[in-house]
PDB file of N, CA and C in Angstrom:
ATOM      1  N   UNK A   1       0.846  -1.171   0.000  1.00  0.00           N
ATOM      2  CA  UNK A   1       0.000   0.000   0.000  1.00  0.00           C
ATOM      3  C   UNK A   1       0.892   1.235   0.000  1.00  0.00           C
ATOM      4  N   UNK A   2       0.705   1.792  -0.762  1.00  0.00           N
ATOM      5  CA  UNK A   2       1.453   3.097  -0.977  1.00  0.00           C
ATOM      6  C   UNK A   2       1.201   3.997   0.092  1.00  0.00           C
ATOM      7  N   UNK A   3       2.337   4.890   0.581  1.00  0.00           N
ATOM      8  CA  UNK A   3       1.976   6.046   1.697  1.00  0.00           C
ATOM      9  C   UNK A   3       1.423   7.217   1.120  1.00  0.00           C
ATOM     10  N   UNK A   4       0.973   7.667   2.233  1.00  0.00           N
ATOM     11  CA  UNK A   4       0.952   9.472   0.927  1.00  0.00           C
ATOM     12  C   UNK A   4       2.132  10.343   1.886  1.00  0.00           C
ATOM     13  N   UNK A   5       2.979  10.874   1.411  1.00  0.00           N
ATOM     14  CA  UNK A   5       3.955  12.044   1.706  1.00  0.00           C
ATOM     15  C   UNK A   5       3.297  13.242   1.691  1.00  0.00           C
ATOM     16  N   UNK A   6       3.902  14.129   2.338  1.00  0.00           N
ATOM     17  CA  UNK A   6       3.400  15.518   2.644  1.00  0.00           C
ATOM     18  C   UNK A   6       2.905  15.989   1.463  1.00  0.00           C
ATOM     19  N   UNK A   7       3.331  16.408   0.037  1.00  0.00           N
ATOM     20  CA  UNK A   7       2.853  16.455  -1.377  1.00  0.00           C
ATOM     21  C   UNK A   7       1.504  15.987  -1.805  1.00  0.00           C
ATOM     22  N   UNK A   8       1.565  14.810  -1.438  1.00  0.00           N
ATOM     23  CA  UNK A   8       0.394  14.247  -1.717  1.00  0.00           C
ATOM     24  C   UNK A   8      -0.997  14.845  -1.042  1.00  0.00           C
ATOM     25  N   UNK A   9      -0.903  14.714   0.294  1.00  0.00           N
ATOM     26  CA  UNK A   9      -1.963  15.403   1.050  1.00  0.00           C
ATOM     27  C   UNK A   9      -1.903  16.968   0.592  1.00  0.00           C
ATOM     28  N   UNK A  10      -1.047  17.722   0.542  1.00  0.00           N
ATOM     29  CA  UNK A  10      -1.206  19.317   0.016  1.00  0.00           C
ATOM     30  C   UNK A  10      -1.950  19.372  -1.181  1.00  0.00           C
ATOM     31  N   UNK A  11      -1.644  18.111  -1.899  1.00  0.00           N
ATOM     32  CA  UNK A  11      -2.670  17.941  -3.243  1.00  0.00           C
ATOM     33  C   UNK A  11      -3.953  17.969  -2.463  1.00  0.00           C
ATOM     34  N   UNK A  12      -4.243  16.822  -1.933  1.00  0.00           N
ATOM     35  CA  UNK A  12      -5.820  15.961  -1.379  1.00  0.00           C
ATOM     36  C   UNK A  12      -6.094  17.760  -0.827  1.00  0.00           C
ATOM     37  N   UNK A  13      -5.781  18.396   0.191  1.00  0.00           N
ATOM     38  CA  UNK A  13      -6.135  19.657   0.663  1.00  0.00           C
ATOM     39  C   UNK A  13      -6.552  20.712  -0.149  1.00  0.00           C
ATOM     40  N   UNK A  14      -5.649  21.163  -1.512  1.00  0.00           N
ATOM     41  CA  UNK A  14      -5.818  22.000  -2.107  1.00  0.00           C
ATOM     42  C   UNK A  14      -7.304  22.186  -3.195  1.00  0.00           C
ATOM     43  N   UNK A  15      -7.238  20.521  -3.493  1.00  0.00           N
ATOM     44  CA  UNK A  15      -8.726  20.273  -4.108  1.00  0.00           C
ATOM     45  C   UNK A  15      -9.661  20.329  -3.690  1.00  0.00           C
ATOM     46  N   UNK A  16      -9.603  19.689  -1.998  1.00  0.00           N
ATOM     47  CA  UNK A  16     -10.704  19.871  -1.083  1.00  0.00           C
ATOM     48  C   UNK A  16     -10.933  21.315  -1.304  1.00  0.00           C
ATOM     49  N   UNK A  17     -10.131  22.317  -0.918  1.00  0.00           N
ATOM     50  CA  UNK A  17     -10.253  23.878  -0.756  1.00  0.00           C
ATOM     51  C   UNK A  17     -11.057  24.103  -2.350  1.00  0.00           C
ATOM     52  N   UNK A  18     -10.544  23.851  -3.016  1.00  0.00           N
ATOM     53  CA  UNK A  18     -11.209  24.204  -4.391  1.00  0.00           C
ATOM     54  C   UNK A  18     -12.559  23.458  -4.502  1.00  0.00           C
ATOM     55  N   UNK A  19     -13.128  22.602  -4.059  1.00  0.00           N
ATOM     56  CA  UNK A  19     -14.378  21.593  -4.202  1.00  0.00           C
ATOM     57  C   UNK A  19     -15.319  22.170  -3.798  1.00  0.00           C
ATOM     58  N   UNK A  20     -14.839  22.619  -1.976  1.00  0.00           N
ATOM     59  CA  UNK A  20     -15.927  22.646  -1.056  1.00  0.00           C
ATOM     60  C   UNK A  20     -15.678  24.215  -0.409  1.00  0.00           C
ATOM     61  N   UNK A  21     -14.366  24.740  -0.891  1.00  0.00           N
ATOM     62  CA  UNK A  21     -14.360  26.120  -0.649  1.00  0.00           C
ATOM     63  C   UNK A  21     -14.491  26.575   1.059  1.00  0.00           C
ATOM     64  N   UNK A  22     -13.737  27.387   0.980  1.00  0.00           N
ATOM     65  CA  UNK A  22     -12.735  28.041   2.535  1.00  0.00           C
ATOM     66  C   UNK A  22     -14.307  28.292   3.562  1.00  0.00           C
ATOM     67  N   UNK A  23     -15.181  28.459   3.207  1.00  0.00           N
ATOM     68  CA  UNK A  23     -16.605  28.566   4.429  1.00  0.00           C
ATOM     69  C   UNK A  23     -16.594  26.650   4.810  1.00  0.00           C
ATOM     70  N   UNK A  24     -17.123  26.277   3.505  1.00  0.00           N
ATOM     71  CA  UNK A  24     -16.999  25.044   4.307  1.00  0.00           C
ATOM     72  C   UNK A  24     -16.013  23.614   4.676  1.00  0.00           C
ATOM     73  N   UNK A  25     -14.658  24.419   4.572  1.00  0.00           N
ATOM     74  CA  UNK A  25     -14.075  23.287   5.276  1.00  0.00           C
ATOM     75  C   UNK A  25     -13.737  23.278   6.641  1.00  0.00           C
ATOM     76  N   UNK A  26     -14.241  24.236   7.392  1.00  0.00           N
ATOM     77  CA  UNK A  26     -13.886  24.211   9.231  1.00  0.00           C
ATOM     78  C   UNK A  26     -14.943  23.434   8.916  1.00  0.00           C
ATOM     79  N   UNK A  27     -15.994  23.184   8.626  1.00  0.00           N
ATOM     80  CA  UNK A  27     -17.062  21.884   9.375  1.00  0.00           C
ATOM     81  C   UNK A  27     -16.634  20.629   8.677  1.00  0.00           C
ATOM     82  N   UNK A  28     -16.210  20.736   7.635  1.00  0.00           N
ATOM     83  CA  UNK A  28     -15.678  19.217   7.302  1.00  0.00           C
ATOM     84  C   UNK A  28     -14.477  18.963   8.339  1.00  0.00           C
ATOM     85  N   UNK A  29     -14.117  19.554   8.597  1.00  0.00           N
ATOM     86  CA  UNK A  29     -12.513  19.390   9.197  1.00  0.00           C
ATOM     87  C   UNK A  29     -13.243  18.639  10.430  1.00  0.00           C
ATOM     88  N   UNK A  30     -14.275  19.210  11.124  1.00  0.00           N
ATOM     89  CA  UNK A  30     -14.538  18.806  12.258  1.00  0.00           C
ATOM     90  C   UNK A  30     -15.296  17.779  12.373  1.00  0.00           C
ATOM     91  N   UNK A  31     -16.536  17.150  10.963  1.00  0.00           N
ATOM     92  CA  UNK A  31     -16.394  15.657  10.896  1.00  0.00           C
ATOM     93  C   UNK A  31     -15.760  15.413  11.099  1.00  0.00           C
ATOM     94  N   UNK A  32     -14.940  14.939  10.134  1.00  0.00           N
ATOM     95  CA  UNK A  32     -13.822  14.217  10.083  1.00  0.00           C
ATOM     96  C   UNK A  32     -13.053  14.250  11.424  1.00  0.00           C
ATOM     97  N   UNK A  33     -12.589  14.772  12.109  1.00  0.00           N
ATOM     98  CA  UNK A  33     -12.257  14.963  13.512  1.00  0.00           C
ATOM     99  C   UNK A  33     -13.419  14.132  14.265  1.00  0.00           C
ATOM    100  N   UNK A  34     -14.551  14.283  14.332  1.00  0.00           N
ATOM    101  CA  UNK A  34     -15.367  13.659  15.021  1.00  0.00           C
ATOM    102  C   UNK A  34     -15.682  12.018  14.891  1.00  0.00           C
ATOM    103  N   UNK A  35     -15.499  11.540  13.341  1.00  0.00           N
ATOM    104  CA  UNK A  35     -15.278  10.520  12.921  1.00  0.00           C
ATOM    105  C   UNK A  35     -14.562   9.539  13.160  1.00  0.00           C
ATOM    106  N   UNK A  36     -13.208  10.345  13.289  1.00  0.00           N
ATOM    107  CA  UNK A  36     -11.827   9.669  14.023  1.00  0.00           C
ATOM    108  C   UNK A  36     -12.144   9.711  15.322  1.00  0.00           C
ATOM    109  N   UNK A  37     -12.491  10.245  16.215  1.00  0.00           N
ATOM    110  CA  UNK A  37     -13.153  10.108  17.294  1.00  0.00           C
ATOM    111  C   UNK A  37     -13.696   9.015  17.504  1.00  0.00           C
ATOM    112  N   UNK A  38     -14.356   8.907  17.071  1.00  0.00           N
ATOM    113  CA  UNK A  38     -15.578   7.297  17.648  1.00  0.00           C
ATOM    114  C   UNK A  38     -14.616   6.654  16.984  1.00  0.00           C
ATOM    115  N   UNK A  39     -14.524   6.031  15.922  1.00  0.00           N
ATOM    116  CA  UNK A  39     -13.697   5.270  15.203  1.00  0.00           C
ATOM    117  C   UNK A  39     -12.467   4.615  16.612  1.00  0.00           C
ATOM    118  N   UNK A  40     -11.888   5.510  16.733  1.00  0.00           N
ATOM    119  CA  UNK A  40     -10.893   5.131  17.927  1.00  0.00           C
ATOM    120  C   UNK A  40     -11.704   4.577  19.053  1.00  0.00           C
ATOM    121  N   UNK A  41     -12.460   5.602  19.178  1.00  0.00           N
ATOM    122  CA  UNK A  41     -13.499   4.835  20.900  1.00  0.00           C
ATOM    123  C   UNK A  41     -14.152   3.966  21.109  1.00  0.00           C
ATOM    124  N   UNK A  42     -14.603   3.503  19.811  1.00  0.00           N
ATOM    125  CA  UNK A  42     -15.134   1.908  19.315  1.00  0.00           C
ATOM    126  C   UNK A  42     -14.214   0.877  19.468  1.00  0.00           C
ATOM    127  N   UNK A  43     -12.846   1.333  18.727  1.00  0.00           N
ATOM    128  CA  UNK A  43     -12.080   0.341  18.131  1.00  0.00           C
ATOM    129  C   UNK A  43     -10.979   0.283  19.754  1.00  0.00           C
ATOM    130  N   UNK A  44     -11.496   1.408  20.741  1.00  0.00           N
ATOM    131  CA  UNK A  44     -10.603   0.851  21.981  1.00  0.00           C
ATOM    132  C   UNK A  44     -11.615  -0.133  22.847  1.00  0.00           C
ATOM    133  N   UNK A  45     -12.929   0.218  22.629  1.00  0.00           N
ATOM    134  CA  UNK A  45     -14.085  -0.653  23.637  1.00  0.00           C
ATOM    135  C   UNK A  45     -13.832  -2.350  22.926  1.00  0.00           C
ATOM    136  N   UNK A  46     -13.900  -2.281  21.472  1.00  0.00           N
ATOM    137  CA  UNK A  46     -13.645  -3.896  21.109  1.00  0.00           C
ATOM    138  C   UNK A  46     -12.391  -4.192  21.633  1.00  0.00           C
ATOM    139  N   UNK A  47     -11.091  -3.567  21.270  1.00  0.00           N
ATOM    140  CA  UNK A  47      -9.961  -3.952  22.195  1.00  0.00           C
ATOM    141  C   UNK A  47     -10.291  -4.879  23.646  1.00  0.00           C
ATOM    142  N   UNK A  48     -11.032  -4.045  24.719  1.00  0.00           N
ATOM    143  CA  UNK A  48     -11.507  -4.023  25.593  1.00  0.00           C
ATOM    144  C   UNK A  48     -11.988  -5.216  26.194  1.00  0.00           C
ATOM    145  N   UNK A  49     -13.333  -5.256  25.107  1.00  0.00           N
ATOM    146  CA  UNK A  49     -14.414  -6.576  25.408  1.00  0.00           C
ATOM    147  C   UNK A  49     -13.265  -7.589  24.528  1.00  0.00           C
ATOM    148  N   UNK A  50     -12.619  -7.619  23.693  1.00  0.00           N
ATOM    149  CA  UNK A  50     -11.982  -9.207  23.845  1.00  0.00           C
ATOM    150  C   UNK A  50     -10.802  -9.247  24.492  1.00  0.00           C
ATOM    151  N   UNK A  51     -10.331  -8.244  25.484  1.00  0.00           N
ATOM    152  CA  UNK A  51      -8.964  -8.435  26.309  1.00  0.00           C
ATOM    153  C   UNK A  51     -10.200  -9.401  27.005  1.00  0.00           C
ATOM    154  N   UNK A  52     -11.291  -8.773  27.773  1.00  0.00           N
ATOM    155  CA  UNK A  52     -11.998  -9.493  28.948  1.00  0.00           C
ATOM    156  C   UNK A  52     -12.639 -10.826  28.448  1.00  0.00           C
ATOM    157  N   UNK A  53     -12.928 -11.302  26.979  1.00  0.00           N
ATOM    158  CA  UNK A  53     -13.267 -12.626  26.799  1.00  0.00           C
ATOM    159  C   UNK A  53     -12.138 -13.242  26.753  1.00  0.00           C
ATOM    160  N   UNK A  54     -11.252 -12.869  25.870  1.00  0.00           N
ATOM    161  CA  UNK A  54      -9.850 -13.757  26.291  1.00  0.00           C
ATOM    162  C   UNK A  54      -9.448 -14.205  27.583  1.00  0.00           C
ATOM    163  N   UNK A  55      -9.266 -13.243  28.542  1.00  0.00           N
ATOM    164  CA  UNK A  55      -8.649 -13.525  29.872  1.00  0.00           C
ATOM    165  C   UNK A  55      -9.648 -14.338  30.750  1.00  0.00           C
ATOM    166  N   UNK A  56     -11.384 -14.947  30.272  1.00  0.00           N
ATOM    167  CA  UNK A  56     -11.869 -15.610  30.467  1.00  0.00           C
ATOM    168  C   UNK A  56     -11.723 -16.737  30.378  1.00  0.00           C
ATOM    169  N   UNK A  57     -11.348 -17.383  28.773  1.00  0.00           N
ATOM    170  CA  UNK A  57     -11.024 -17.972  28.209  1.00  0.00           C
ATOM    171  C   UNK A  57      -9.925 -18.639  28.749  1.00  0.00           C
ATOM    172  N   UNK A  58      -8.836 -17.619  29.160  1.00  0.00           N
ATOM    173  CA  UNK A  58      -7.071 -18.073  29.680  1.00  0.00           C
ATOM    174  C   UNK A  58      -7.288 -18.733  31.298  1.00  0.00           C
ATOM    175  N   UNK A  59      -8.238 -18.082  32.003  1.00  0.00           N
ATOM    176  CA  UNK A  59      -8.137 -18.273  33.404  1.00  0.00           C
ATOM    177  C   UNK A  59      -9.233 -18.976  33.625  1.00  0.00           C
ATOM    178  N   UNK A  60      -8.765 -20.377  34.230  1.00  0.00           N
ATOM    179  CA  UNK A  60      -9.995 -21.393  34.444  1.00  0.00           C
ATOM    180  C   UNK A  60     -10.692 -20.818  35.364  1.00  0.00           C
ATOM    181  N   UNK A  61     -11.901 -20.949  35.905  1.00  0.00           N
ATOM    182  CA  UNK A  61     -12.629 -20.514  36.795  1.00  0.00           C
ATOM    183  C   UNK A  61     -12.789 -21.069  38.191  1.00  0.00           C
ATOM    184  N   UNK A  62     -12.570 -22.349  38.142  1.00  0.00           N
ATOM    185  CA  UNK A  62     -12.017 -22.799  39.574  1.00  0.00           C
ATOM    186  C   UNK A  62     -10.988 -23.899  38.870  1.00  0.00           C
ATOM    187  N   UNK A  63     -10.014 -24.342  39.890  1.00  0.00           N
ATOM    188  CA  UNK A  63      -8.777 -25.399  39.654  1.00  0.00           C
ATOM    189  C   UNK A  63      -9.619 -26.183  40.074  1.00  0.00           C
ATOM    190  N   UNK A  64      -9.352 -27.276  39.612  1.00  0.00           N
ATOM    191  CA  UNK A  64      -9.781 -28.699  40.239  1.00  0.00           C
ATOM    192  C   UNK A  64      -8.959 -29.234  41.339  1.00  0.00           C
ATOM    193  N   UNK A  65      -9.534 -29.633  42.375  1.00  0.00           N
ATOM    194  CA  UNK A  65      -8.832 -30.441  43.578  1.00  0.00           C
ATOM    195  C   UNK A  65      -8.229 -31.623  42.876  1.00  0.00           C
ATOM    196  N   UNK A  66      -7.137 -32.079  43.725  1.00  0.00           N
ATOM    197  CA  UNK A  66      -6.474 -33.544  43.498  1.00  0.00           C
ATOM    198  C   UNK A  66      -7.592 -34.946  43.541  1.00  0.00           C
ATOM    199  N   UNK A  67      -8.509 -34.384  44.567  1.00  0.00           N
ATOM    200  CA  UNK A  67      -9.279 -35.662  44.150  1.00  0.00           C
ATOM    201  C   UNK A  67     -10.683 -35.597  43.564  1.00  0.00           C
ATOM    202  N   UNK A  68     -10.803 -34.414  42.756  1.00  0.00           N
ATOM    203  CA  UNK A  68     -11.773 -34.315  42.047  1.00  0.00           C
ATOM    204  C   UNK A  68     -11.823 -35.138  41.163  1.00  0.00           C
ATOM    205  N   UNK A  69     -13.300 -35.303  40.466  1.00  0.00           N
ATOM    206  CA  UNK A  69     -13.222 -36.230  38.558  1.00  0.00           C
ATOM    207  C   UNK A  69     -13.204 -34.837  38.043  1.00  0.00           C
ATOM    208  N   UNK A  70     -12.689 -35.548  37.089  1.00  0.00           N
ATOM    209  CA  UNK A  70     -12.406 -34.702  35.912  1.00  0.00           C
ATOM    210  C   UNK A  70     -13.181 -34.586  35.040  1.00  0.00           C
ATOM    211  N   UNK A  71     -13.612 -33.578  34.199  1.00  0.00           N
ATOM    212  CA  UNK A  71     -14.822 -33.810  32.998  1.00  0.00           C
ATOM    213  C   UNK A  71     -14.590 -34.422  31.992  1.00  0.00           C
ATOM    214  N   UNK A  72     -14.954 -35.469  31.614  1.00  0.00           N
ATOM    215  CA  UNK A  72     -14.922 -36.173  30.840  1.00  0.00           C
ATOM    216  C   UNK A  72     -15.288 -35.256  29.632  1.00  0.00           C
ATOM    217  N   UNK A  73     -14.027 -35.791  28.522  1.00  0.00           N
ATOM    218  CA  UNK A  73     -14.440 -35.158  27.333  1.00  0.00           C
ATOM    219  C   UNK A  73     -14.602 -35.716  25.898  1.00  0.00           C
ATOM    220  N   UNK A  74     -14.799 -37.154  26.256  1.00  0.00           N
ATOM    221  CA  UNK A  74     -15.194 -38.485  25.207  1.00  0.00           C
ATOM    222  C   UNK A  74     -16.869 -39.023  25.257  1.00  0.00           C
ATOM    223  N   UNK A  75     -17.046 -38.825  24.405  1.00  0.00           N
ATOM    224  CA  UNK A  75     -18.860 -39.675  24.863  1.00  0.00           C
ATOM    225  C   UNK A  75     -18.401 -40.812  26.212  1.00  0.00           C
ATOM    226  N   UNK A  76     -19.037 -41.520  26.496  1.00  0.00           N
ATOM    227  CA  UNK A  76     -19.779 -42.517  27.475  1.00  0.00           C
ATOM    228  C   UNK A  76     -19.229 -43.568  26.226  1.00  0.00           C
ATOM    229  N   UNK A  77     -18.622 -44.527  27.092  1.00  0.00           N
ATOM    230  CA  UNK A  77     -18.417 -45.917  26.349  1.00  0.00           C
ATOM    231  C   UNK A  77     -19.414 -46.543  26.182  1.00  0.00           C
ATOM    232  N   UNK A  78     -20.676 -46.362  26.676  1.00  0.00           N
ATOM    233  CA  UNK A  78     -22.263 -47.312  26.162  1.00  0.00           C
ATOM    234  C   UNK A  78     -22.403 -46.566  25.120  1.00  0.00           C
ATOM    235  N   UNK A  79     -22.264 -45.341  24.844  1.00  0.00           N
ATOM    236  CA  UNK A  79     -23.280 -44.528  23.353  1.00  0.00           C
ATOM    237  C   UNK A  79     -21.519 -44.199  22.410  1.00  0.00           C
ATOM    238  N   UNK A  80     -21.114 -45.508  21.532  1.00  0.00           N
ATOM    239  CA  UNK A  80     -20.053 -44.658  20.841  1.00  0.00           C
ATOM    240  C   UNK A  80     -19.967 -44.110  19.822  1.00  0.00           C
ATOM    241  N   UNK A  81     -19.638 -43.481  19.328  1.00  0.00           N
ATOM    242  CA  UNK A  81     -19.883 -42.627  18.031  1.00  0.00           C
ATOM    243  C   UNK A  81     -19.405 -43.324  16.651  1.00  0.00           C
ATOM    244  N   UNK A  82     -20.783 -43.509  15.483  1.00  0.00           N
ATOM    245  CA  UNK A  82     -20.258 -44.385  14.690  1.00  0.00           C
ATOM    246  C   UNK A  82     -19.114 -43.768  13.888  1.00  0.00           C
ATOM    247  N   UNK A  83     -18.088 -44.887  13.396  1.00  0.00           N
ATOM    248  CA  UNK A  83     -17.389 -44.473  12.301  1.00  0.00           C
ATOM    249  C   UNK A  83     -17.334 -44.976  11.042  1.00  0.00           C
ATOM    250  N   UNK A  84     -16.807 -44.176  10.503  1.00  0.00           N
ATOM    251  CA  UNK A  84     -16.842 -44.257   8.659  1.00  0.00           C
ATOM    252  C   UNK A  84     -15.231 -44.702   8.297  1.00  0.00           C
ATOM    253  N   UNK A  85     -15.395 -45.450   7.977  1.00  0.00           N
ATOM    254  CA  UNK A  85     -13.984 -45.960   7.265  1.00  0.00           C
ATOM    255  C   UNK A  85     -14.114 -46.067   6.113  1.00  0.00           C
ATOM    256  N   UNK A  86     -13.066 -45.535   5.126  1.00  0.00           N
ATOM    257  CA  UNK A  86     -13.359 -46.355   3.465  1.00  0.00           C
ATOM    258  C   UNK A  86     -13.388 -47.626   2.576  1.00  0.00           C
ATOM    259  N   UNK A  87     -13.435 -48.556   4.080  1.00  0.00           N
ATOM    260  CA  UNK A  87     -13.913 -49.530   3.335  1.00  0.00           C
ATOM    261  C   UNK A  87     -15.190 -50.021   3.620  1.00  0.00           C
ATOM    262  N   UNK A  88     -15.871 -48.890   4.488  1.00  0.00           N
ATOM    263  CA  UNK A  88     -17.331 -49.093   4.710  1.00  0.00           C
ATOM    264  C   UNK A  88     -17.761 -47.416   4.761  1.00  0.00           C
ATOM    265  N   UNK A  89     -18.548 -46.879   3.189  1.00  0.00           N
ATOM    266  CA  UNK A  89     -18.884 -45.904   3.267  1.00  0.00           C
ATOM    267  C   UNK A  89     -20.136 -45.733   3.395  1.00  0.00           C
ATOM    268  N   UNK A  90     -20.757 -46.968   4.274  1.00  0.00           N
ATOM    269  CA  UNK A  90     -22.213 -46.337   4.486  1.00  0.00           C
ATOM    270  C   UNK A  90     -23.104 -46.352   3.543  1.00  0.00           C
ATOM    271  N   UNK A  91     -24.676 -46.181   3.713  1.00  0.00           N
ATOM    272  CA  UNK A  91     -25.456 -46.319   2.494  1.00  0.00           C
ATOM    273  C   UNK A  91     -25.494 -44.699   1.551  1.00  0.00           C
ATOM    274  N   UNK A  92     -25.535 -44.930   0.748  1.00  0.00           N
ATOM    275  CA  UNK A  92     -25.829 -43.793  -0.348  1.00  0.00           C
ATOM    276  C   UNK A  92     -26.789 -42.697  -0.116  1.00  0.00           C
ATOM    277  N   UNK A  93     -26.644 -41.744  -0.187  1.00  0.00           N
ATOM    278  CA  UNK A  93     -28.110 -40.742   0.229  1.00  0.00           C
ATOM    279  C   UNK A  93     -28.257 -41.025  -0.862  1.00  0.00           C
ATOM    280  N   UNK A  94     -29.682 -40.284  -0.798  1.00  0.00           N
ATOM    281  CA  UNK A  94     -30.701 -40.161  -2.276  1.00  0.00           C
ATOM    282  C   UNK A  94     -31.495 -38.840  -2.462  1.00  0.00           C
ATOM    283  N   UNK A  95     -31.777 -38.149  -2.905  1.00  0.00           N
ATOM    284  CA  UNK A  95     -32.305 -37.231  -2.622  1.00  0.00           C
ATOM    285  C   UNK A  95     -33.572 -36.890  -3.662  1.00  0.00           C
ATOM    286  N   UNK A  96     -34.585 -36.802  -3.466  1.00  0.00           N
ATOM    287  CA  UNK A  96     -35.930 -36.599  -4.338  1.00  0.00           C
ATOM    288  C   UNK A  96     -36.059 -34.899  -4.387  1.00  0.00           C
ATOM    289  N   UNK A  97     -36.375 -34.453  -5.512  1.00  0.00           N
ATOM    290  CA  UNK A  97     -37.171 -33.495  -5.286  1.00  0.00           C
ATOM    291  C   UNK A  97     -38.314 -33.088  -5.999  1.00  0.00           C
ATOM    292  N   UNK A  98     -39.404 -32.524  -5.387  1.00  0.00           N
ATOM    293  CA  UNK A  98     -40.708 -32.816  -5.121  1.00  0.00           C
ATOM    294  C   UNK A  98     -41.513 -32.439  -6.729  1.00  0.00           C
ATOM    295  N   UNK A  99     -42.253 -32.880  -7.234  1.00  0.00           N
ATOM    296  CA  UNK A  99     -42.708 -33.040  -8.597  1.00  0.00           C
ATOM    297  C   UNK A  99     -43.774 -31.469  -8.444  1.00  0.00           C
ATOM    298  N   UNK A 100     -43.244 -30.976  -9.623  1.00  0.00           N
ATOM    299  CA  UNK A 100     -43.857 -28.851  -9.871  1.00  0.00           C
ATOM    300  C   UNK A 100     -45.425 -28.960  -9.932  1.00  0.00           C
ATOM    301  N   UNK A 101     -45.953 -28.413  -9.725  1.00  0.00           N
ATOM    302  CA  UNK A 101     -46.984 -28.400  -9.439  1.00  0.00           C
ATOM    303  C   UNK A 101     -47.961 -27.883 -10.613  1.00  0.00           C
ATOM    304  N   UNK A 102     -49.192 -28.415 -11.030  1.00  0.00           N
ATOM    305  CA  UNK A 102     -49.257 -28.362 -12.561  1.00  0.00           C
ATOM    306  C   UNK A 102     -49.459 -26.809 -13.092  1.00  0.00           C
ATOM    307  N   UNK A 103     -49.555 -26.558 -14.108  1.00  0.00           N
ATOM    308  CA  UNK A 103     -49.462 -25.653 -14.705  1.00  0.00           C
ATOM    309  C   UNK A 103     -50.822 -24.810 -14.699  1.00  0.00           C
ATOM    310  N   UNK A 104     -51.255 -23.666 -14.298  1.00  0.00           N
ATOM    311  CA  UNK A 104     -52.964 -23.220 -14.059  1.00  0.00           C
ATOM    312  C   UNK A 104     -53.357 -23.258 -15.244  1.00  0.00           C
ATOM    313  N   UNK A 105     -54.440 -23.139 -15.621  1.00  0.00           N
ATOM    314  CA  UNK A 105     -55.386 -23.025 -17.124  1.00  0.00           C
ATOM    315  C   UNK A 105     -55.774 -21.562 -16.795  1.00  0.00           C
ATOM    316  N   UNK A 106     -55.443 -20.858 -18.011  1.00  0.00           N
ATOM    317  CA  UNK A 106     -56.383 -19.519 -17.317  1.00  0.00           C
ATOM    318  C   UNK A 106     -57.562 -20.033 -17.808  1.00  0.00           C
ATOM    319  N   UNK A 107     -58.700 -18.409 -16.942  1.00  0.00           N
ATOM    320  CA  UNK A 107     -60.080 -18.798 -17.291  1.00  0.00           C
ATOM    321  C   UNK A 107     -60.665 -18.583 -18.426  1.00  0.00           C
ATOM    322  N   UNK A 108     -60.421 -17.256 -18.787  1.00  0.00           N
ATOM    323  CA  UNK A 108     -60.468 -16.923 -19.946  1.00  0.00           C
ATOM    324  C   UNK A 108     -59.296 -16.436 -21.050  1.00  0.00           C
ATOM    325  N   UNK A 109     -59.311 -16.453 -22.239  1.00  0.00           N
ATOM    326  CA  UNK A 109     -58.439 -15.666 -23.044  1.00  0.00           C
ATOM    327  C   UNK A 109     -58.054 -14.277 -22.945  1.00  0.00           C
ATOM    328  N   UNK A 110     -56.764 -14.076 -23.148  1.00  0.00           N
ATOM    329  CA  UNK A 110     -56.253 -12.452 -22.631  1.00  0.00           C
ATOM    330  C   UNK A 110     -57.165 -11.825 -24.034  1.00  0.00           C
ATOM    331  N   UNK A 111     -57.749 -10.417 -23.999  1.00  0.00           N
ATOM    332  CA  UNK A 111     -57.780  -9.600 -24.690  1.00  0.00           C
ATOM    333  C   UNK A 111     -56.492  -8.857 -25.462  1.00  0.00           C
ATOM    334  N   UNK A 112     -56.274  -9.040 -26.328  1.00  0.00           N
ATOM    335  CA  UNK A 112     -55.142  -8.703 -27.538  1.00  0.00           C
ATOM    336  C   UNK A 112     -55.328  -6.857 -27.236  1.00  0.00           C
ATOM    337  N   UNK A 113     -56.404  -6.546 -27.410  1.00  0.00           N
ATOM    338  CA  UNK A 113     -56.526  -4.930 -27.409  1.00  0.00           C
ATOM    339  C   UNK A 113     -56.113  -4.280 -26.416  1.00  0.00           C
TER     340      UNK A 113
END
């Protein structure tokens, strides 16, 4: 991405001045000032809210004791989860779709006129 150098912006300025003319660029100036404003105050509050989901995320909420269980994080050995191997890919889907629905008759003939 190309920078702009001082030149460049004296350009971007001088046209502005010629576009929108010396009354109204103190209020553009101060959009734009106001723009960058929120822009930043937004973009520090998201900063913000994901420093505090992260550091949620990082810091368990209680340690587990030594003789706690632990949460299991495998199904239950009674319910196991089927698998697919390639030399058993399972039955074929099929998929139908549903037959259009017939065509109306009009009632009468359109008038040409």
């Amino acid at each position: 991405m190309p920078s702009l150098g001082p030149a460049e912006i004296l350009v971007v300025l001088v046209i502005a001045l010629l576009v929108f003319g010396p009354n109204k660029m103190p209020d553009i100036a101060r959009q734009v000032g106001k723009g960058f404003r929120e822009f930043k105050r937004v973009q520090q509050h998201l900063k913000s809210e994901l420093r505090d989901v992260v550091s949620e995320f990082d810091a368990p909420s209680s340690t587990p004791s030594a003789g706690a269980d632990p949460v299991p994080m495998l199904p239950p050995k009674d319910d196991p989860a089927p698998t697919v191997t390639a030399a058993d890919p399972g039955p074929a889907a099929t998929f139908e779709l549903p037959a259009p629905p017939p065509a109306a008759e009009p009632d009468a003939p359109a008038d040409p006129a």
